[in-house]
N, C-alpha and C. Protein backbone atom coordinates (compact mmCIF):
# COMPACT_ATOMS: atom_id res chain seq x y z
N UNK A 1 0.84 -1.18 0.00
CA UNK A 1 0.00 0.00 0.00
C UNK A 1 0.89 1.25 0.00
N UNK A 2 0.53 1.76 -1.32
CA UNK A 2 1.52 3.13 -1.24
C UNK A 2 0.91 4.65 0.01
N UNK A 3 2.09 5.33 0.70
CA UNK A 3 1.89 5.91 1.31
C UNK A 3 1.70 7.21 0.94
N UNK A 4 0.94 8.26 1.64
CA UNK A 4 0.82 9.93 1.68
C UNK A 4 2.07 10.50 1.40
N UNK A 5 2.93 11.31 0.29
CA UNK A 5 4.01 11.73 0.67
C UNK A 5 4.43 12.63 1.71
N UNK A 6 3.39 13.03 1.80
CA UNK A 6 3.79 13.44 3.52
C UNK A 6 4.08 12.32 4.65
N UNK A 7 3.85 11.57 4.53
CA UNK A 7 3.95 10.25 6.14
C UNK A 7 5.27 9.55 5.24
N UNK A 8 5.80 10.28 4.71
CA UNK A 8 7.72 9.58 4.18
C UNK A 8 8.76 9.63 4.89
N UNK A 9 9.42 9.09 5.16
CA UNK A 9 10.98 9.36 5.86
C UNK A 9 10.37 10.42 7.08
N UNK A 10 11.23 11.73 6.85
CA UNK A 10 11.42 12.80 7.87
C UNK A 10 10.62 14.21 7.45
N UNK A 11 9.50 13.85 6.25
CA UNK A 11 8.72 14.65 5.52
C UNK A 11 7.77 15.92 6.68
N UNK A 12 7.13 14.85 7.65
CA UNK A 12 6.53 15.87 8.70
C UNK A 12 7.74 16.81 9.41
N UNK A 13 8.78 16.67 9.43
CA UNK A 13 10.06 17.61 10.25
C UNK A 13 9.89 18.55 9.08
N UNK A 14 9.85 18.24 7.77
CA UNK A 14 10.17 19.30 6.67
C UNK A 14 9.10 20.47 6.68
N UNK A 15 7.95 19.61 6.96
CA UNK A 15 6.78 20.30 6.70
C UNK A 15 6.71 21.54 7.61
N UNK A 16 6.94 20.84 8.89
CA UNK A 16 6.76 21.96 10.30
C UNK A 16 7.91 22.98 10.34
N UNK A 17 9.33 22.36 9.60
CA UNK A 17 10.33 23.49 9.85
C UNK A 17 10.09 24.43 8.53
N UNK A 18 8.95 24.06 7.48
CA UNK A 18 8.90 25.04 6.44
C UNK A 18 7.62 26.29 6.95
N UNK A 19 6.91 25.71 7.53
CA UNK A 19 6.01 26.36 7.64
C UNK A 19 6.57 27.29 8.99
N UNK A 20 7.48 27.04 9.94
CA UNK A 20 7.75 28.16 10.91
C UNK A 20 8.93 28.86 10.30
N UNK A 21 9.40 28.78 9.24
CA UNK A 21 10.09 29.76 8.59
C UNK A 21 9.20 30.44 7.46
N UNK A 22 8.46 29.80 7.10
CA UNK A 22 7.63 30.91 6.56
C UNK A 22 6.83 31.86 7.49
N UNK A 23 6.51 31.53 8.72
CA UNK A 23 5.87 32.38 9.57
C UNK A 23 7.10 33.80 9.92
N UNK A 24 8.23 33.09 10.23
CA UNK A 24 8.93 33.88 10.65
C UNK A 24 9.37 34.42 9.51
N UNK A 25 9.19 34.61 8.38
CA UNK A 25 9.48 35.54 7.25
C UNK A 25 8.14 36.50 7.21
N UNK A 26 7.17 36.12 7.47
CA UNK A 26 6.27 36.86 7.15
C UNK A 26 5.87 37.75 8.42
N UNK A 27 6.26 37.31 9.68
CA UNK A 27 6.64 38.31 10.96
C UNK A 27 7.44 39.64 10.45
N UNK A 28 8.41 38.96 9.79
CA UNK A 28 9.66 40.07 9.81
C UNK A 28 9.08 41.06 8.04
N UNK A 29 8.25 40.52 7.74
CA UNK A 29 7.80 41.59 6.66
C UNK A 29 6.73 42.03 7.35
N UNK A 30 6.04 42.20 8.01
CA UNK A 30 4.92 42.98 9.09
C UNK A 30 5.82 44.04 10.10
N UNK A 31 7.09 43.84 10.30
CA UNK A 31 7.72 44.30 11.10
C UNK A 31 8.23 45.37 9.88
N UNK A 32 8.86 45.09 9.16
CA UNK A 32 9.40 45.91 7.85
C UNK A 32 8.36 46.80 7.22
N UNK A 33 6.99 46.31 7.31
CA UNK A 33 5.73 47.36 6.59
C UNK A 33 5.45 48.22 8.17
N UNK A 34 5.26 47.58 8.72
CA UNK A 34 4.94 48.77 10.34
C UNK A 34 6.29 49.87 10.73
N UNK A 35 7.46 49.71 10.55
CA UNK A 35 8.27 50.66 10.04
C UNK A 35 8.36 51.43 9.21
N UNK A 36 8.05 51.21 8.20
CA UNK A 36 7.58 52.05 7.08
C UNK A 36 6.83 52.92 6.98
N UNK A 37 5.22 52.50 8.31
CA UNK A 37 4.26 52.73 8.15
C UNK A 37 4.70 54.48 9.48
N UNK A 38 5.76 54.33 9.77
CA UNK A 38 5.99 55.59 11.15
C UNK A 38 6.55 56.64 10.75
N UNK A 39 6.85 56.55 9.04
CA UNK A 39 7.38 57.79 8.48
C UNK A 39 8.74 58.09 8.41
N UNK A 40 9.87 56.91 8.79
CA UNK A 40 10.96 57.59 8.99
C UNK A 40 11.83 56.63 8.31
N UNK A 41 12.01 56.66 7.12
CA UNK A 41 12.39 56.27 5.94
C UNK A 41 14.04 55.69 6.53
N UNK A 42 14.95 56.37 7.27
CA UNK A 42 16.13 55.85 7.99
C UNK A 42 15.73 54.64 8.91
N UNK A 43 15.14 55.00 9.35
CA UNK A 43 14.75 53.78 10.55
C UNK A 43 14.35 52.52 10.04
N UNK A 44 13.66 52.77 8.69
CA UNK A 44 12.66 51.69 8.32
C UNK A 44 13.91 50.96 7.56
N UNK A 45 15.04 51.31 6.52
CA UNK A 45 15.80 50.73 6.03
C UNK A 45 16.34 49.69 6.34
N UNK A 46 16.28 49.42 7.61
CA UNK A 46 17.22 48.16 7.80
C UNK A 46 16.84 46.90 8.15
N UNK A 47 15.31 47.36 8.05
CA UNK A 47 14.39 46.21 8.57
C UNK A 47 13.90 46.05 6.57
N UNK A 48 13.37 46.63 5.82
CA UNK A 48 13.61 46.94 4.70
C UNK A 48 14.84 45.54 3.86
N UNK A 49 16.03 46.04 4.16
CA UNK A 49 16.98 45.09 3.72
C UNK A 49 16.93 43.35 4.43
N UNK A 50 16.48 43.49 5.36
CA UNK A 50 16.56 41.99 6.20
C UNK A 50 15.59 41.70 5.49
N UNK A 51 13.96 42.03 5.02
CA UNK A 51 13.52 41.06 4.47
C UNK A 51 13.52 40.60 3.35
N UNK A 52 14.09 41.48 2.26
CA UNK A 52 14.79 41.53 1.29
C UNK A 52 15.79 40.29 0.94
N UNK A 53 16.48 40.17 2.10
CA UNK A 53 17.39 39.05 2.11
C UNK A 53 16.38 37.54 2.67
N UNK A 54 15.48 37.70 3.44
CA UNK A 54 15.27 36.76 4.19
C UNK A 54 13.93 36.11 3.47
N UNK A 55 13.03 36.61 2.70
CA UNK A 55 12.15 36.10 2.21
C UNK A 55 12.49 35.14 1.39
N UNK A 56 13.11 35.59 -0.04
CA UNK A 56 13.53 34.74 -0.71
C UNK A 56 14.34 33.70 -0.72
N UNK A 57 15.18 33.85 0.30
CA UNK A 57 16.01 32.85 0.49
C UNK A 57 14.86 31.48 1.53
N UNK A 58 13.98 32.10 2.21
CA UNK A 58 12.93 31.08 2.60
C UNK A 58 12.01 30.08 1.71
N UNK A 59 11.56 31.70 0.83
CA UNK A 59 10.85 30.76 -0.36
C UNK A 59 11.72 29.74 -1.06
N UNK A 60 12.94 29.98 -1.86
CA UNK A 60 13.82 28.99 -2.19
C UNK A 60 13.95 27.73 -1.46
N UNK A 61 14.38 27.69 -0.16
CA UNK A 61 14.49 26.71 0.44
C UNK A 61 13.75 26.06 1.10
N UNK A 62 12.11 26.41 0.53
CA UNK A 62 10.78 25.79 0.96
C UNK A 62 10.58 25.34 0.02
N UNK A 63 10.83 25.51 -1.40
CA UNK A 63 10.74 24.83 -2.73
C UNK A 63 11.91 23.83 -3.48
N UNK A 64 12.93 24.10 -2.10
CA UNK A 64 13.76 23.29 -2.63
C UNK A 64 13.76 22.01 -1.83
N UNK A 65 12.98 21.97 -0.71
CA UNK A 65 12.52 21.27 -0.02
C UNK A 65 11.31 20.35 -0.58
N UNK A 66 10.19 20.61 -1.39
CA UNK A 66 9.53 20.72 -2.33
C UNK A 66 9.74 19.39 -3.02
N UNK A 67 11.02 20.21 -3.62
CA UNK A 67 11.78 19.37 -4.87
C UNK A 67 12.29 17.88 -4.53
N UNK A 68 12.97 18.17 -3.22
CA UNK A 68 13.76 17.20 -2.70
C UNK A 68 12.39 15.98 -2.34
N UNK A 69 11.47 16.26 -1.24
CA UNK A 69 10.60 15.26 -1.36
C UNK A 69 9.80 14.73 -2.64
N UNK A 70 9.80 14.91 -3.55
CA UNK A 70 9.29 14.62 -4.90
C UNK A 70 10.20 13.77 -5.61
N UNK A 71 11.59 14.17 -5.09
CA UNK A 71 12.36 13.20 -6.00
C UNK A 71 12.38 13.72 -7.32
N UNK A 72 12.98 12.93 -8.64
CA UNK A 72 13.13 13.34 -9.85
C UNK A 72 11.82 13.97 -10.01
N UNK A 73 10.48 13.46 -9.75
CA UNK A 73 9.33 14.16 -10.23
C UNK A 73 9.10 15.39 -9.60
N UNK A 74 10.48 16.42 -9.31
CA UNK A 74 10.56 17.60 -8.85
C UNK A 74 11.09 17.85 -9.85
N UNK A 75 11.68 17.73 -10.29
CA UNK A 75 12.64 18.88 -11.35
C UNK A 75 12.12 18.87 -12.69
N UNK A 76 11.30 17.65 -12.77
CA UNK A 76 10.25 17.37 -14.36
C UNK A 76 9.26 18.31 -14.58
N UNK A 77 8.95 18.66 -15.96
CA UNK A 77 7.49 19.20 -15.85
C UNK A 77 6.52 18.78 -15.32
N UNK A 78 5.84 18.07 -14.42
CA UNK A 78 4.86 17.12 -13.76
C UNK A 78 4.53 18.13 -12.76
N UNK A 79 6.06 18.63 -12.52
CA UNK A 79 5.07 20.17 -11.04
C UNK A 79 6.29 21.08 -11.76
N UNK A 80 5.21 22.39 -10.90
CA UNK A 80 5.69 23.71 -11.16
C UNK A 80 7.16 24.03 -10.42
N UNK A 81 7.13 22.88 -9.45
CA UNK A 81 8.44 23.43 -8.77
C UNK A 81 9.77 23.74 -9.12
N UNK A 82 10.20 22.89 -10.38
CA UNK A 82 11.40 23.52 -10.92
C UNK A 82 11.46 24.78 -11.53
N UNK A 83 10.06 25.50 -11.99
CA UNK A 83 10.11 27.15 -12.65
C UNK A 83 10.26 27.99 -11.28
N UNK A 84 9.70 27.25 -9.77
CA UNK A 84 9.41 28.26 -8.85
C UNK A 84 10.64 28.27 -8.19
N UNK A 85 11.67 27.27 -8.34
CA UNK A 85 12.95 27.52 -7.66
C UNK A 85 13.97 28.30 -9.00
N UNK A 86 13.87 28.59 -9.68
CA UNK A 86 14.32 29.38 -10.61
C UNK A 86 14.41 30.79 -10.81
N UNK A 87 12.74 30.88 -10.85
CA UNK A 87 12.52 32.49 -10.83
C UNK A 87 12.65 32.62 -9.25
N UNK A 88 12.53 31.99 -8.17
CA UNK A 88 13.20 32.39 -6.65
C UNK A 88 14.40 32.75 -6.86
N UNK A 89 15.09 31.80 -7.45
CA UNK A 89 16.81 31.98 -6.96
C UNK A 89 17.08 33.21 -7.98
N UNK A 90 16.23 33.70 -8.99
CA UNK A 90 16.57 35.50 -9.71
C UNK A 90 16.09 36.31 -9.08
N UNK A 91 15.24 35.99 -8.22
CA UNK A 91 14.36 37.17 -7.17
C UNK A 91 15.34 37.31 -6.14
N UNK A 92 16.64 36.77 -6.12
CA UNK A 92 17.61 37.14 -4.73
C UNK A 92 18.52 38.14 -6.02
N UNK A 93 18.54 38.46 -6.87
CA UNK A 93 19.43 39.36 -7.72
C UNK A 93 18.20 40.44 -7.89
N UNK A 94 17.45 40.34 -7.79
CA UNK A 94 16.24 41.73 -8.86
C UNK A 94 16.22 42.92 -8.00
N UNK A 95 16.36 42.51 -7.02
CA UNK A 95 16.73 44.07 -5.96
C UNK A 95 18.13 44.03 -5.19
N UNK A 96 18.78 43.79 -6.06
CA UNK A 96 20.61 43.75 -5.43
C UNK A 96 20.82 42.56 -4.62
N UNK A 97 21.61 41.83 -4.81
CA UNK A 97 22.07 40.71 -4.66
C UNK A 97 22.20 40.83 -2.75
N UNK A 98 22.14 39.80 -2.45
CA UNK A 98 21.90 39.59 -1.00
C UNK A 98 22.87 40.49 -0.21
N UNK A 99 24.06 40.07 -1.21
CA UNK A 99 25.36 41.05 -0.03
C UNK A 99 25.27 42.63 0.70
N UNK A 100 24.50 42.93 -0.91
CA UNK A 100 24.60 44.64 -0.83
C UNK A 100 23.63 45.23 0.37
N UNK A 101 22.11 43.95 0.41
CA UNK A 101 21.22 44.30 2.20
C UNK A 101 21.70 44.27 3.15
N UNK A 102 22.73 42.63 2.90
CA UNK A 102 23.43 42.33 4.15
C UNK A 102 24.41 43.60 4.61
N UNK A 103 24.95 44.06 4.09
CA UNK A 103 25.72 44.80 4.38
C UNK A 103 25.02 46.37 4.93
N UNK A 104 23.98 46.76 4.53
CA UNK A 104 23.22 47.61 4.87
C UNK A 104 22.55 47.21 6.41
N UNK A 105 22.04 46.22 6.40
CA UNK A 105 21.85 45.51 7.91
C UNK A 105 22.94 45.78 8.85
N UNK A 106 24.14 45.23 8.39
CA UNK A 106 25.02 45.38 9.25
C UNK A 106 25.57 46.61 9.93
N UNK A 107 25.39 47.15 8.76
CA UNK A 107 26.35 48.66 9.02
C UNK A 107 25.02 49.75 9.97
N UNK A 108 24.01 49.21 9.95
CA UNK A 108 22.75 49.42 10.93
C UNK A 108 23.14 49.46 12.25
N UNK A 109 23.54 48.27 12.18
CA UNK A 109 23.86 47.64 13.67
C UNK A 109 24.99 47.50 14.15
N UNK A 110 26.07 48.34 13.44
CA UNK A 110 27.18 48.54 14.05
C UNK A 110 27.29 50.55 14.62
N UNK A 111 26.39 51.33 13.73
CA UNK A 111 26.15 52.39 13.72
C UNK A 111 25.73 52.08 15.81
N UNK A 112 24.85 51.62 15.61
CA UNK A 112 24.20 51.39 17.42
C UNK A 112 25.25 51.07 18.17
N UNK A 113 26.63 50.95 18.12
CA UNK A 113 27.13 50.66 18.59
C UNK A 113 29.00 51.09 18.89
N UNK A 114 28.81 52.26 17.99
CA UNK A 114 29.80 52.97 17.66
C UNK A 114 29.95 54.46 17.13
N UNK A 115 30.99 54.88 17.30
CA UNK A 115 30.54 56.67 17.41
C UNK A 115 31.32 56.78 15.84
N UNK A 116 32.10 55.69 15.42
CA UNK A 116 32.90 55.93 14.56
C UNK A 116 31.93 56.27 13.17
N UNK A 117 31.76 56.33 11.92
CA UNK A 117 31.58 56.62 10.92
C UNK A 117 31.99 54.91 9.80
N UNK A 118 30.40 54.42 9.57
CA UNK A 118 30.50 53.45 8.94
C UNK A 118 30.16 53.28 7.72
């Protein structure tokens, strides 16, 4: 009797650790729009760049997760998932490549912590 691909191997661990990283991406873009929403365009930037970096790299690795439980019938035309890990992994270049947020994040949070000029 063939099984649910969900009740496979370690499929329920995948499921629950995809879905609390998608929560926690979508926290931190509520946090990034309610900054936005206070008018102060400096402040809001750095929350701005974190999700920038952090969404897509979730979505990717919820579809690459996707992929992986599917086996070859992930990467075939049979599902959409090989176009959706594609156009994901160009959606981490379409608003500047991860480094250039990361680095905007950082230099956020070193500013809090230094008188020097970063």
């Amino acid at each position: 009797m063939a099984k649910n691909l969900a009740h496979l191997g370690a499929n329920f661990d995948i499921i629950a650790d995809a879905r609390m990283e998608i929560e926690m991406a979508r926290l931190l873009c509520l946090k990034a729009a309610w900054m936005m929403d206070q008018g102060d365009p400096r402040a809001a930037a750095p929350w701005i760049s974190k999700i920038k970096v952090v969404a897509p790299i979730m979505a990717l690795k919820v579809v690459d997760e996707a992929i992986q439980m599917h086996g070859a019938g992930g990467i075939s035309q049979d599902t959409p998932l090989a176009a959706y890990w594609m156009h994901l992994r160009t959606l981490r270049l379409a608003d500047g490549p991860d480094a250039v947020h990361r680095r905007q994040v950082a230099r956020a949070e070193l500013r809090k912590h230094t008188q020097e000029k970063i």
